[in-house]
Protein backbone atom coordinates (compact mmCIF):
# COMPACT_ATOMS: atom_id res chain seq x y z
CA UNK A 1 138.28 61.15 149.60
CA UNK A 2 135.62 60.87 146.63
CA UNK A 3 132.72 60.38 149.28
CA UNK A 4 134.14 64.19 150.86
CA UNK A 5 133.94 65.93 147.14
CA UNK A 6 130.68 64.63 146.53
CA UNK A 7 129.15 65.54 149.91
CA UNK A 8 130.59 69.04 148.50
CA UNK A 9 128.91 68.87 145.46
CA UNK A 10 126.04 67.89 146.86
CA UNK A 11 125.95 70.55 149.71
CA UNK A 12 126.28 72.95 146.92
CA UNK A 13 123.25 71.68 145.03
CA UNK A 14 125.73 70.43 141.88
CA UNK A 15 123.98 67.42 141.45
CA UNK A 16 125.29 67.00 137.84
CA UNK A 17 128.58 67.02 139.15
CA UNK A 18 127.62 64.41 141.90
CA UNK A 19 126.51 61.59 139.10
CA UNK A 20 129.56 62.45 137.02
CA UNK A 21 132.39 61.99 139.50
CA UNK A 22 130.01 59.54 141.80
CA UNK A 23 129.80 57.25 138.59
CA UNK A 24 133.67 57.59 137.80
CA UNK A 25 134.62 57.39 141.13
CA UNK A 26 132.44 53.78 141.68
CA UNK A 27 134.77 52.35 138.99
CA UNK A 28 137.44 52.27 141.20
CA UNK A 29 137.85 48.87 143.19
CA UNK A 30 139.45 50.04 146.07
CA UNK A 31 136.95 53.12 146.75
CA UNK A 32 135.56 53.80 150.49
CA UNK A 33 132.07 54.80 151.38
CA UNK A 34 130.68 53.19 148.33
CA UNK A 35 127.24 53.32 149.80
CA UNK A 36 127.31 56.52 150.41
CA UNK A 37 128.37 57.31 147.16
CA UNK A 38 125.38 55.16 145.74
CA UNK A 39 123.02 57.24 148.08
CA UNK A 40 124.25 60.56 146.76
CA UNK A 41 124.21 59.77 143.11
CA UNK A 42 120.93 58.45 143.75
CA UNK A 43 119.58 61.02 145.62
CA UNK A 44 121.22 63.69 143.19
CA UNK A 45 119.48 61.38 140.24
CA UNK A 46 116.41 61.88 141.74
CA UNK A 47 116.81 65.83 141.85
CA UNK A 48 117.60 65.77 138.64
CA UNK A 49 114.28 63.86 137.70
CA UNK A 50 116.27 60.75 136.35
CA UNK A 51 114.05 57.81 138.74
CA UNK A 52 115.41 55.23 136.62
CA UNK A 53 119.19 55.89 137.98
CA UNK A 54 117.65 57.02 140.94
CA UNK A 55 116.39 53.82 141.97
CA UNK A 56 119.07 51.74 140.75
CA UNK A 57 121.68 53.73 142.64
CA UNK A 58 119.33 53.72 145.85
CA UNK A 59 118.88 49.75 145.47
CA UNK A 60 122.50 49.65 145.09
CA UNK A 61 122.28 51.55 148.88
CA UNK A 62 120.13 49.47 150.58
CA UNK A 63 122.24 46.28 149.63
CA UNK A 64 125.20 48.06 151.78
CA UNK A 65 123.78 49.99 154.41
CA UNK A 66 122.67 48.13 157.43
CA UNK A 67 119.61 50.39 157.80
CA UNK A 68 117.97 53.09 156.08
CA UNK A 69 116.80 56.41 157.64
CA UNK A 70 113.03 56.67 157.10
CA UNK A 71 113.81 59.56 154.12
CA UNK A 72 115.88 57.50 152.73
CA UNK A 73 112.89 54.20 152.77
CA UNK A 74 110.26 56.56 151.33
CA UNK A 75 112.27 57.68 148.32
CA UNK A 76 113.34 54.31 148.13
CA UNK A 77 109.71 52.70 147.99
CA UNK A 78 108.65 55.75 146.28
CA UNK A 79 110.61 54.89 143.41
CA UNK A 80 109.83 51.42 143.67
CA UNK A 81 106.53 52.14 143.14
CA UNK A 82 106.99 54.69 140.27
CA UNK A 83 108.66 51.79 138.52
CA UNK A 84 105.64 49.51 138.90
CA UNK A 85 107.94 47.35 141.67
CA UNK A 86 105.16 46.46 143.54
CA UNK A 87 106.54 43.63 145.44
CA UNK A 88 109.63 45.71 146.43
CA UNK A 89 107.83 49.03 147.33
């Protein structure tokens, strides 16, 4: 159900509300979706000009998903880069 509230949220351009209940909601152990939820508390992060939990939060994505859409590799390797992770970007 969190993953449906935050695609809400995030809909509605409330991105601060995405990395609030995203965050408390990825506490939970027995949470669905949880890469979604990385990759909209990332993305929302990244709105919100925070790269730093951007790019852990997308990193955090790519670990789950079995592959990325290309938006979601350029932001990904655009971050990367931004944070002097040459290797990785």
């Amino acid at each position: 159900m969190p993953y449906y509230i935050l695609q809400f949220y995030f809909d509605q351009n409330r991105h601060a509300d995405v990395i609030q209940y995203g965050t408390e909601s990825l506490q939970s152990k027995s949470i669905e979706n949880v890469d979604k939820i990385h990759l909209l508390v990332g993305q929302s992060n990244y709105k919100l000009g925070k790269n730093d939990q951007a790019l852990y939060h997308l990193e955090q994505y790519n670990s789950f998903a079995p592959k990325l859409r290309k938006e979601e590799f350029f932001l990904l390797g655009f971050l990367q880069y931004r944070a002097k992770k040459w290797e990785d970007a």
